[in-house]
PDB file of N, CA and C in Angstrom:
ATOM      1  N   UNK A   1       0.821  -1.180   0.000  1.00  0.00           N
ATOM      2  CA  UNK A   1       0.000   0.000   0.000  1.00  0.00           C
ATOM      3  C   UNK A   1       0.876   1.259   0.000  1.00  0.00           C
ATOM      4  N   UNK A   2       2.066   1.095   1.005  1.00  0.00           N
ATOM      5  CA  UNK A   2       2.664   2.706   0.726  1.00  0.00           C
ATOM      6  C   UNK A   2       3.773   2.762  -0.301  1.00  0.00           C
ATOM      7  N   UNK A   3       3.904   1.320  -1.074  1.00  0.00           N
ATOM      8  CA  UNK A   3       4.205   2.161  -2.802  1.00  0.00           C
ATOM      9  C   UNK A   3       3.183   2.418  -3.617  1.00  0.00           C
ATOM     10  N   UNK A   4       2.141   1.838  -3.347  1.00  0.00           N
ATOM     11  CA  UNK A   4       0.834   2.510  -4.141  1.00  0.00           C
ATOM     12  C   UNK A   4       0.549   3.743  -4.183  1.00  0.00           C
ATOM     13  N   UNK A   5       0.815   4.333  -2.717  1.00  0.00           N
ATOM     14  CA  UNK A   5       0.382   5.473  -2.386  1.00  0.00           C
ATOM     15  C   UNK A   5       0.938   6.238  -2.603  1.00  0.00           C
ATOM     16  N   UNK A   6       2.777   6.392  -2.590  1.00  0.00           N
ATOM     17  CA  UNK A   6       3.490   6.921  -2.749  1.00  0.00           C
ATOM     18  C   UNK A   6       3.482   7.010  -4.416  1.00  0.00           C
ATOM     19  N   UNK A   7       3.576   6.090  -5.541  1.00  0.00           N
ATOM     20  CA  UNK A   7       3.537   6.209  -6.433  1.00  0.00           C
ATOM     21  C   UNK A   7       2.607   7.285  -6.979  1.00  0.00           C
ATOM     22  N   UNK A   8       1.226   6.715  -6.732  1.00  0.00           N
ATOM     23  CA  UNK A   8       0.026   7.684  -7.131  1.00  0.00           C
ATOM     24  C   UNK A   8       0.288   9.213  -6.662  1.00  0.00           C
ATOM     25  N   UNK A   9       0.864   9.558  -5.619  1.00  0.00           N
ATOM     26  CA  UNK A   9       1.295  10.638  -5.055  1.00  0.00           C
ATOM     27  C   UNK A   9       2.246  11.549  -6.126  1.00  0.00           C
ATOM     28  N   UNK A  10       2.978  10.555  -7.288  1.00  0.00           N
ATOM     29  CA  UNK A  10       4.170  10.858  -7.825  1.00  0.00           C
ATOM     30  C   UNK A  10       5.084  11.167  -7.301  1.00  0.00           C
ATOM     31  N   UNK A  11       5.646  10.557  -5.961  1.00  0.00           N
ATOM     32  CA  UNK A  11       6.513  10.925  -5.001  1.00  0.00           C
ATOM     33  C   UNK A  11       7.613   9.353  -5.311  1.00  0.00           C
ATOM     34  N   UNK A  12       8.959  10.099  -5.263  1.00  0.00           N
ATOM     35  CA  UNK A  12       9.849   9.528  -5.264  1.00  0.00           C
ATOM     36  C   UNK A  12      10.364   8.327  -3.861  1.00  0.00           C
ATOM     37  N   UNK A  13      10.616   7.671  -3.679  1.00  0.00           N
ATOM     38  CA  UNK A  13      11.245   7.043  -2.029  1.00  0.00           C
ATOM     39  C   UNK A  13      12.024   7.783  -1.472  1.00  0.00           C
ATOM     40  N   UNK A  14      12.902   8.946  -1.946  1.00  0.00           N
ATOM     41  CA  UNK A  14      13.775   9.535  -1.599  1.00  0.00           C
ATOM     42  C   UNK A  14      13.040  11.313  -0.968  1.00  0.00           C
ATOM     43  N   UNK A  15      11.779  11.309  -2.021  1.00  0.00           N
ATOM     44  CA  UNK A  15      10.765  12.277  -1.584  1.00  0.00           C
ATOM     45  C   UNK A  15      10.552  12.340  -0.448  1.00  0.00           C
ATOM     46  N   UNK A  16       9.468  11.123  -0.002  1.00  0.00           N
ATOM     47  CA  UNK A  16       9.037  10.548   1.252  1.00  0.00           C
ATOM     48  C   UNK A  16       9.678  10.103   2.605  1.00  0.00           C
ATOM     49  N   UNK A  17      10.889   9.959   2.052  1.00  0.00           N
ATOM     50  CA  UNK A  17      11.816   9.907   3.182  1.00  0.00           C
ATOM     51  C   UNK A  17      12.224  11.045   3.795  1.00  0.00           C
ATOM     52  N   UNK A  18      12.183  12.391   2.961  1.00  0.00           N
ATOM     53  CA  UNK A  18      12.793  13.557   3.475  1.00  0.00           C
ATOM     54  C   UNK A  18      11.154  14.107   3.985  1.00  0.00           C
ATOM     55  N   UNK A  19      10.531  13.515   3.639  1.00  0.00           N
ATOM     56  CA  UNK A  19       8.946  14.379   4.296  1.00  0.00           C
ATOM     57  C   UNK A  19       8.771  13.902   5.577  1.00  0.00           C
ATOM     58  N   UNK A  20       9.121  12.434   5.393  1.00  0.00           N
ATOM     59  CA  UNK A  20       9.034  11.388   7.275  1.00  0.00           C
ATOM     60  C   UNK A  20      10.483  11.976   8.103  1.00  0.00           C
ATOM     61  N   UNK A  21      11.974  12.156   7.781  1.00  0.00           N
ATOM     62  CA  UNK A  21      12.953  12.284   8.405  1.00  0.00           C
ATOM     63  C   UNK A  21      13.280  11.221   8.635  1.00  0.00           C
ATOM     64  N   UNK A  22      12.901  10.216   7.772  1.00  0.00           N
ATOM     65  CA  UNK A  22      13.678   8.959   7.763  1.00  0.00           C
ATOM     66  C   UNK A  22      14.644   8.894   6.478  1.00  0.00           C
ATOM     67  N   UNK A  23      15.866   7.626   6.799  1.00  0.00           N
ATOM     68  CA  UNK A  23      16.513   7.106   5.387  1.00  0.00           C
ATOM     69  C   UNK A  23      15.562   6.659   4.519  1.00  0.00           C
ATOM     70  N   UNK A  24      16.609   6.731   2.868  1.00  0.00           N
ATOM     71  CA  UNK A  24      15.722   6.211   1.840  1.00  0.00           C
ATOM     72  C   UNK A  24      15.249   4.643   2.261  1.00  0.00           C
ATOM     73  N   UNK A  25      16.474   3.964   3.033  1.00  0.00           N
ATOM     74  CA  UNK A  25      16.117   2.874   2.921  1.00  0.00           C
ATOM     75  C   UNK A  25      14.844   2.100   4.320  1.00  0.00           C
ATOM     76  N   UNK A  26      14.209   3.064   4.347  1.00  0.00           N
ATOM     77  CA  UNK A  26      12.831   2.753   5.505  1.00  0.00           C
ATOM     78  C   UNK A  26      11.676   2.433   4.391  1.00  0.00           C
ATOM     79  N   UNK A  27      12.107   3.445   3.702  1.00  0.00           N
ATOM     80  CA  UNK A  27      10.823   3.714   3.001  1.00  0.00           C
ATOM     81  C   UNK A  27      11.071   2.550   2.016  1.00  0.00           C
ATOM     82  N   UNK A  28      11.363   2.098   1.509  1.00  0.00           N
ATOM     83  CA  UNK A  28      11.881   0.866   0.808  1.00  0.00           C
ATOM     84  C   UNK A  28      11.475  -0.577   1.362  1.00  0.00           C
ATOM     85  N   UNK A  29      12.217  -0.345   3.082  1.00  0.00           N
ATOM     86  CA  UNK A  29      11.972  -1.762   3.506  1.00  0.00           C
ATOM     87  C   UNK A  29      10.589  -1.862   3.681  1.00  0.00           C
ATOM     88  N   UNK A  30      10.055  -0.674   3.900  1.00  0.00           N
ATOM     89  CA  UNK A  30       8.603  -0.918   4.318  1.00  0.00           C
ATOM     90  C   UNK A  30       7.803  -1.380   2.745  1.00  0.00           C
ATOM     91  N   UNK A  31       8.442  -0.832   1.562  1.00  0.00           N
ATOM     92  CA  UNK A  31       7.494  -0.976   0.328  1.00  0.00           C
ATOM     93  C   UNK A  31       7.396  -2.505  -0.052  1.00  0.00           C
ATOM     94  N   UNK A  32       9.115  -3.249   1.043  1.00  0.00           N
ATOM     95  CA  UNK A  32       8.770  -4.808   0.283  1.00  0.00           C
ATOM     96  C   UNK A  32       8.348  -5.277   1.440  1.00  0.00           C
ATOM     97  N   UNK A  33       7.663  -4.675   2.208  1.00  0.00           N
ATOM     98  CA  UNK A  33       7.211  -5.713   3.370  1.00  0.00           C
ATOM     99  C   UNK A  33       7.851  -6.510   4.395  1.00  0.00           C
ATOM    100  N   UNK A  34       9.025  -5.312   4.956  1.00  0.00           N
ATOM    101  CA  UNK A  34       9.680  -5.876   5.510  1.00  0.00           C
ATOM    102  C   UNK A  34       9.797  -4.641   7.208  1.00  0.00           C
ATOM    103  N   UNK A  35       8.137  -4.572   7.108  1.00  0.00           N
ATOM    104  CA  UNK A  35       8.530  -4.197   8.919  1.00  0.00           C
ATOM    105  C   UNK A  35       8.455  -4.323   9.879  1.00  0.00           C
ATOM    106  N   UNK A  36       8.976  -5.602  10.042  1.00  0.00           N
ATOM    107  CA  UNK A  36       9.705  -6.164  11.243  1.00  0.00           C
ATOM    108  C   UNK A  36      11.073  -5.680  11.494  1.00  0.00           C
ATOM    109  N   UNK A  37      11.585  -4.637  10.242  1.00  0.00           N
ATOM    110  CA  UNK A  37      12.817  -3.905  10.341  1.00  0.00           C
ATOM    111  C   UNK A  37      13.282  -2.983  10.587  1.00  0.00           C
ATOM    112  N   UNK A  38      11.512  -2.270  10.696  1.00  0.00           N
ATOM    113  CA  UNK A  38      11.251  -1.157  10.597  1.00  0.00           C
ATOM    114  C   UNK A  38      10.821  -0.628  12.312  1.00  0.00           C
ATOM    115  N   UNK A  39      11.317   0.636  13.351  1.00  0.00           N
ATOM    116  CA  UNK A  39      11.116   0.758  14.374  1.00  0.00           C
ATOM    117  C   UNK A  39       9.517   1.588  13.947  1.00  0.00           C
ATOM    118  N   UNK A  40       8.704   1.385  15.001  1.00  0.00           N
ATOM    119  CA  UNK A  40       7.495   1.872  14.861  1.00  0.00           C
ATOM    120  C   UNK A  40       7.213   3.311  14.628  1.00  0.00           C
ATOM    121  N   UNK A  41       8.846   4.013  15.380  1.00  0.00           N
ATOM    122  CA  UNK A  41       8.408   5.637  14.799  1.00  0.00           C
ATOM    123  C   UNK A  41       8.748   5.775  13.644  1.00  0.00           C
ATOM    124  N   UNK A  42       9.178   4.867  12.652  1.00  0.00           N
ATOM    125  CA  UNK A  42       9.605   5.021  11.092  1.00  0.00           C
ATOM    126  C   UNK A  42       8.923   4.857  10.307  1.00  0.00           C
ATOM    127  N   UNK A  43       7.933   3.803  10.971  1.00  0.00           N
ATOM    128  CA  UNK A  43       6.548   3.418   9.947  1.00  0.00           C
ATOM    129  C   UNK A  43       5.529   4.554  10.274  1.00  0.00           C
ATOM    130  N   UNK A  44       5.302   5.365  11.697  1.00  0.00           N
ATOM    131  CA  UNK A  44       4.651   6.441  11.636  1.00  0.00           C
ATOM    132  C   UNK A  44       4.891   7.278  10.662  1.00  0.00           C
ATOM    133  N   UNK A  45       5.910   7.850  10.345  1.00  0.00           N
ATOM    134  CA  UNK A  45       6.529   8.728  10.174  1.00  0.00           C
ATOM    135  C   UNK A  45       6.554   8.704   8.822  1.00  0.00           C
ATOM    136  N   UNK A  46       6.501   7.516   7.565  1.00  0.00           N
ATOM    137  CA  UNK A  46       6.376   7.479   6.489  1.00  0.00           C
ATOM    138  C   UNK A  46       4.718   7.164   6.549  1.00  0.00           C
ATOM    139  N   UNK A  47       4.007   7.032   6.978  1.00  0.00           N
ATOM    140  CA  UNK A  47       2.548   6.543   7.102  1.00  0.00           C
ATOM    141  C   UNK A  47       2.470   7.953   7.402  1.00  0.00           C
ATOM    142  N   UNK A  48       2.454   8.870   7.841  1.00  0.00           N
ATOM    143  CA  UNK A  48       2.114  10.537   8.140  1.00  0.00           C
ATOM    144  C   UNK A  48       2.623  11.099   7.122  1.00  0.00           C
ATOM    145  N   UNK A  49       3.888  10.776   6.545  1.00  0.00           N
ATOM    146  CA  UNK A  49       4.164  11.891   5.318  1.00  0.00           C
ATOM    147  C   UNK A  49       2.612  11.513   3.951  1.00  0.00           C
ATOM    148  N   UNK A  50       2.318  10.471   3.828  1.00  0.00           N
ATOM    149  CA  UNK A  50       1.949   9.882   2.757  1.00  0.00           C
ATOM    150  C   UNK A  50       0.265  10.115   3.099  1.00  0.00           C
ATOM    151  N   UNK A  51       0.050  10.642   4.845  1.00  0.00           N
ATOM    152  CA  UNK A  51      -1.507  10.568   4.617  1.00  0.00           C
ATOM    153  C   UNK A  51      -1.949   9.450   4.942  1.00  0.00           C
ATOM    154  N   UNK A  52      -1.424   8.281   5.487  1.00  0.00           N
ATOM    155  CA  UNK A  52      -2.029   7.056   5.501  1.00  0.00           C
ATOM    156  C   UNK A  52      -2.136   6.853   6.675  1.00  0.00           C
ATOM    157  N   UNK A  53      -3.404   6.328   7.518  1.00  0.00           N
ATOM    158  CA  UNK A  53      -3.824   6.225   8.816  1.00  0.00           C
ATOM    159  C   UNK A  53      -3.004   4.718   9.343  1.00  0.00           C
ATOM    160  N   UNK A  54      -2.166   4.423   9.951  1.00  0.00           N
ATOM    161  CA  UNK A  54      -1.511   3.572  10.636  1.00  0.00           C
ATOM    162  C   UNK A  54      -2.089   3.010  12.043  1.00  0.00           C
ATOM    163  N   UNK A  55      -2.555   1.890  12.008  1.00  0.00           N
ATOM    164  CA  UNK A  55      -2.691   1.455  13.517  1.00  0.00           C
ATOM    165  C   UNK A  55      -2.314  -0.400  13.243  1.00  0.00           C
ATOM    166  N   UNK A  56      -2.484  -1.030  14.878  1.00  0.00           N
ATOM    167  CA  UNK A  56      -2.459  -1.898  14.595  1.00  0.00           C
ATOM    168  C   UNK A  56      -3.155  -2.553  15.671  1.00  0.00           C
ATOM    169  N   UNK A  57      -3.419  -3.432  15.199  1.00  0.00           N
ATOM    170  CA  UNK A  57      -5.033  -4.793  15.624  1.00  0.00           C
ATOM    171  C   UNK A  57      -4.332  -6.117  16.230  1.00  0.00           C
ATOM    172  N   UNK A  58      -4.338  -5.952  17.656  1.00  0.00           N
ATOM    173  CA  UNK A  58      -4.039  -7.580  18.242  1.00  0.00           C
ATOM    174  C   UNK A  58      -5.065  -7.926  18.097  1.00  0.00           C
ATOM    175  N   UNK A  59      -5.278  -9.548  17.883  1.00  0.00           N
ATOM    176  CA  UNK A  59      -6.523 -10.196  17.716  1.00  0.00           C
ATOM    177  C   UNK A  59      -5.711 -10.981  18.121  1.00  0.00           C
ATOM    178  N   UNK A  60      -6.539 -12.475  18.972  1.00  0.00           N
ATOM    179  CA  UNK A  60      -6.295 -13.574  19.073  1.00  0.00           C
ATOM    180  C   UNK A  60      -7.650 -14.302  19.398  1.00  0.00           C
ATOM    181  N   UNK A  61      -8.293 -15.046  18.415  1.00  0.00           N
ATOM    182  CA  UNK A  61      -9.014 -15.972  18.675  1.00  0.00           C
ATOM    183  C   UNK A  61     -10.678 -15.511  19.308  1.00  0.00           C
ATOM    184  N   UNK A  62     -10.622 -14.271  18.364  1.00  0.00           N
ATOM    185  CA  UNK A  62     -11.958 -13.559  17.998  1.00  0.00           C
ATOM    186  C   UNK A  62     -11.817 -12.810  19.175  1.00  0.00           C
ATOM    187  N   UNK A  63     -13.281 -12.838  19.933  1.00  0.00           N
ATOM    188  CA  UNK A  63     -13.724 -12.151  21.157  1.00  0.00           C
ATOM    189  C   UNK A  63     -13.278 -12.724  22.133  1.00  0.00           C
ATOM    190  N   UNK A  64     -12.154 -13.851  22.163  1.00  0.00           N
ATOM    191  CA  UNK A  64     -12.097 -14.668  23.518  1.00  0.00           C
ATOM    192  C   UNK A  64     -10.596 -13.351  24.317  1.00  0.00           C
ATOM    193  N   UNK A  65     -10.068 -13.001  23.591  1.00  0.00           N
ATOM    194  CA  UNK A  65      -9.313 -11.861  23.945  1.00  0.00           C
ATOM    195  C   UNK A  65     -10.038 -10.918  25.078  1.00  0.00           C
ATOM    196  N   UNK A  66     -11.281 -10.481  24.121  1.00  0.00           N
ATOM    197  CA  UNK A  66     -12.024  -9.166  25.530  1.00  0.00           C
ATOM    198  C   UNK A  66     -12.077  -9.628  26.840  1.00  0.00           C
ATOM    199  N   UNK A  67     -12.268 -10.982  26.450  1.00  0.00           N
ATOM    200  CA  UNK A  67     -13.068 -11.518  27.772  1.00  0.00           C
ATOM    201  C   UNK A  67     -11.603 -11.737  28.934  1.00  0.00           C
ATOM    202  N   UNK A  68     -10.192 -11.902  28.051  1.00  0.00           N
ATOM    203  CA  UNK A  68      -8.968 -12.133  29.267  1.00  0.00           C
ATOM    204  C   UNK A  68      -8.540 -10.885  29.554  1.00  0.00           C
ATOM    205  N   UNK A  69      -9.247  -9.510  29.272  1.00  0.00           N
ATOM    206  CA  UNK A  69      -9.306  -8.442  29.416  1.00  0.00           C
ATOM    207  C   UNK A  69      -9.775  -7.874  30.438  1.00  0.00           C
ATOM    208  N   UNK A  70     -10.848  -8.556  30.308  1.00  0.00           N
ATOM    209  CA  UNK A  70     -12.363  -8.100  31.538  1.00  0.00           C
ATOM    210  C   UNK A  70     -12.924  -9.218  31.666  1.00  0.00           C
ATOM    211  N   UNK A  71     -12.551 -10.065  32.775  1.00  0.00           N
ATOM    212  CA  UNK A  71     -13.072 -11.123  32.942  1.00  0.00           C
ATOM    213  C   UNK A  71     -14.105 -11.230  33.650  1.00  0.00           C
ATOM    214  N   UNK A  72     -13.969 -10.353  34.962  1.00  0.00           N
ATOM    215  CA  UNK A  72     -15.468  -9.823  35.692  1.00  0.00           C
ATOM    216  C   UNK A  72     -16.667  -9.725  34.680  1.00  0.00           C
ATOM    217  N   UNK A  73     -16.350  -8.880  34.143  1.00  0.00           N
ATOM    218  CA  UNK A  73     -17.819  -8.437  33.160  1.00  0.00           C
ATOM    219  C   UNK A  73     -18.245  -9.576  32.051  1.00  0.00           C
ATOM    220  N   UNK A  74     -17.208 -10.150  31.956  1.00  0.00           N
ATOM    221  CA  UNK A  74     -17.764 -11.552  30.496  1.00  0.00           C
ATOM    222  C   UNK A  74     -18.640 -12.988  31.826  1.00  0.00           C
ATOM    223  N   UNK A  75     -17.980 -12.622  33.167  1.00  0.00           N
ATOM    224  CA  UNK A  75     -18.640 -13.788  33.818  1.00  0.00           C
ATOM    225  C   UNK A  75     -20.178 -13.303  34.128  1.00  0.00           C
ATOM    226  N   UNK A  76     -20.004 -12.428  34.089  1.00  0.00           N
ATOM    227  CA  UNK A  76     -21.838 -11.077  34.324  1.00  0.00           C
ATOM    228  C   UNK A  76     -22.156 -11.346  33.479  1.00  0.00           C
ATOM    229  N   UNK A  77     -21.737 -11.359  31.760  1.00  0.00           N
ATOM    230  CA  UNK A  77     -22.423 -11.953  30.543  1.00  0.00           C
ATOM    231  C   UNK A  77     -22.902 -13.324  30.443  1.00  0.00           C
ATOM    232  N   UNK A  78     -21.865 -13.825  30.827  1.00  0.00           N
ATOM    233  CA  UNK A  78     -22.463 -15.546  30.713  1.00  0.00           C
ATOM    234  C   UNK A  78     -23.614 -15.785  32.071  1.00  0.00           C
ATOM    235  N   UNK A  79     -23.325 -15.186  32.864  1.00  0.00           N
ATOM    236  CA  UNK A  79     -24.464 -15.559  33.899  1.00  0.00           C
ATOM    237  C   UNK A  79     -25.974 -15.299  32.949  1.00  0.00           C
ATOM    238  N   UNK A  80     -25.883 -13.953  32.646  1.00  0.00           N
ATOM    239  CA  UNK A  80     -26.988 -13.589  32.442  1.00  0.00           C
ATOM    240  C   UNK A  80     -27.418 -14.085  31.162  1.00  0.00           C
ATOM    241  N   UNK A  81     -27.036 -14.643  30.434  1.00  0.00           N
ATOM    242  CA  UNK A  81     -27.208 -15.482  28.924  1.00  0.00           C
ATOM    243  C   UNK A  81     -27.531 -16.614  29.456  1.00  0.00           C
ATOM    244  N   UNK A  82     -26.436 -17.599  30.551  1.00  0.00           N
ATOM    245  CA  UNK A  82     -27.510 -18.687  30.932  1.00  0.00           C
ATOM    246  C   UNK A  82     -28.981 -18.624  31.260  1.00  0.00           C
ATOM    247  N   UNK A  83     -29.107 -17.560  32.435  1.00  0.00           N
ATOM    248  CA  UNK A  83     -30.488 -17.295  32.869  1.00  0.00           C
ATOM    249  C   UNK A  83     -31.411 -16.770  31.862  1.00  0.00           C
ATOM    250  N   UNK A  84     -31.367 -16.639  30.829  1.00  0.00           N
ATOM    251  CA  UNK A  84     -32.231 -16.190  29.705  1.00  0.00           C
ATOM    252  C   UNK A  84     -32.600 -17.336  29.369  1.00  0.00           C
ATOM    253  N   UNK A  85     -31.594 -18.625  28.564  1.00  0.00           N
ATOM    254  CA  UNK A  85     -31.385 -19.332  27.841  1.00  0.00           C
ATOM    255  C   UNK A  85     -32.551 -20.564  28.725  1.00  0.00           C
ATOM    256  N   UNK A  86     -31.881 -20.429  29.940  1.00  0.00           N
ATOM    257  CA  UNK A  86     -33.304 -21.297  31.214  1.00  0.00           C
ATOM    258  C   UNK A  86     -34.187 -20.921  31.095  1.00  0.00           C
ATOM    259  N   UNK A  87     -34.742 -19.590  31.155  1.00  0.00           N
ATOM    260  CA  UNK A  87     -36.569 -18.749  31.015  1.00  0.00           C
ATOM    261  C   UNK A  87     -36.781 -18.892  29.664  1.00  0.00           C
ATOM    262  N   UNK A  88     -35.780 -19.749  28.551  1.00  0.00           N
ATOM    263  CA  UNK A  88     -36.908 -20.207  26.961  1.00  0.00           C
ATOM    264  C   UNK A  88     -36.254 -18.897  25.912  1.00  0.00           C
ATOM    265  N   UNK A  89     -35.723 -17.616  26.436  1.00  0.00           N
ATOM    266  CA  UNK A  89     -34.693 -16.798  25.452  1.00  0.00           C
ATOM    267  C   UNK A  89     -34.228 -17.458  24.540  1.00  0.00           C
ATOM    268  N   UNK A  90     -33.990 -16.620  23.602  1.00  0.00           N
ATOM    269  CA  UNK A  90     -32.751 -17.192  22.687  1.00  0.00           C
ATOM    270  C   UNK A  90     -31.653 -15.876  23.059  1.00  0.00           C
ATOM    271  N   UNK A  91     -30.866 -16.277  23.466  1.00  0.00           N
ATOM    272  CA  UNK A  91     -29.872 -14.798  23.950  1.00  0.00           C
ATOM    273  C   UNK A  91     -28.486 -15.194  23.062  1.00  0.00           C
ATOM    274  N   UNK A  92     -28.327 -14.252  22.418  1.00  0.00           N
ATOM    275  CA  UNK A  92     -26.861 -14.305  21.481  1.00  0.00           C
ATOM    276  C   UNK A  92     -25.989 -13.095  22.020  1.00  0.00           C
ATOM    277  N   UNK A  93     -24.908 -13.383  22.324  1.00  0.00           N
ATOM    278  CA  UNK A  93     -24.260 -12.070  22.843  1.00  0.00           C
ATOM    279  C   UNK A  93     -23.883 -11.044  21.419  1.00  0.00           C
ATOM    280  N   UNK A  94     -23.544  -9.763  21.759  1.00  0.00           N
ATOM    281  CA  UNK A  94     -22.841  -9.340  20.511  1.00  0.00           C
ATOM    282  C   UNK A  94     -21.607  -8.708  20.656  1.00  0.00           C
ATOM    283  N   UNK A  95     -20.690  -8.776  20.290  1.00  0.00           N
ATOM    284  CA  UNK A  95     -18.731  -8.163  20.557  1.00  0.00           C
ATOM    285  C   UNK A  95     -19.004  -6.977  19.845  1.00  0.00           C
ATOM    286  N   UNK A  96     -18.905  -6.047  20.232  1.00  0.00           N
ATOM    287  CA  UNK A  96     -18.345  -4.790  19.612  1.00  0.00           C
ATOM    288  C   UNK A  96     -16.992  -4.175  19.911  1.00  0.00           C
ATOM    289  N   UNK A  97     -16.412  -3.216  19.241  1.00  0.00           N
ATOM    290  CA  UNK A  97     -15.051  -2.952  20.020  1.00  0.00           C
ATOM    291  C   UNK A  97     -14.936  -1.539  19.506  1.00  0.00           C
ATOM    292  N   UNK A  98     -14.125  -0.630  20.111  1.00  0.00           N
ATOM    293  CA  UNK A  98     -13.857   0.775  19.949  1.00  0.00           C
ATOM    294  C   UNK A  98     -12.486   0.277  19.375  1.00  0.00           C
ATOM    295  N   UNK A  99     -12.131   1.090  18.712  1.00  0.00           N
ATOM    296  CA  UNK A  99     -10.849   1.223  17.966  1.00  0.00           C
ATOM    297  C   UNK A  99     -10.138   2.181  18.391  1.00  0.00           C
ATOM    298  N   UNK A 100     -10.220   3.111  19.053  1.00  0.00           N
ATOM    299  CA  UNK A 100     -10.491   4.472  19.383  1.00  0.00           C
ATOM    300  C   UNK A 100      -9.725   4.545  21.102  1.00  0.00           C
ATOM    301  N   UNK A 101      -9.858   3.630  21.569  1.00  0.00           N
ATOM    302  CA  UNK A 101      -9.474   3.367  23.176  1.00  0.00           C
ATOM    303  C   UNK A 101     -10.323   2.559  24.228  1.00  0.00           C
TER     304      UNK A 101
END
């Protein structure tokens, strides 16, 4: 995506590097997919010159994550989903998540 972006931009690697204050060669490692090489303020930093919103998403194993998060409140969920599910409910929980904080 950020040689796509950079391309369409008509911006050089050497452009983008002087817009982030990184070396040419960040902007590079990042174009072949290589950032695990890359320190996280470098990928900001070319992801901000270029306009491109940067975050990143732990997931492990859907919604079972929230719940080793907040375990109090998922045992308040399951209580109260059993006791539905006993009075003849059909109770489906639903995961939502803020991205945001």
């Amino acid at each position: 995506m950020i040689r796509a972006i950079r391309m369409e931009l008509r911006f050089r690697q050497v452009d983008v590097a002087r817009l982030a204050g990184v070396d040419q060669k960040v902007v590079s490692l990042l174009e072949r997919g290589q950032v695990i090489r890359v320190s996280m303020r470098g990928l900001r930093a070319v992801c901000s010159a270029l306009d491109i919103s940067c975050g990143i998403d732990l997931r492990w194993n859907g919604g079972i994550a929230d719940r080793l998060i907040d375990r109090g409140h998922a045992a308040i969920v399951e209580l109260v989903l059993s006791e539905l599910r006993l009075a003849g409910w059909e109770a489906i929980p639903e995961f939502t998540f803020n991205h945001f904080g």
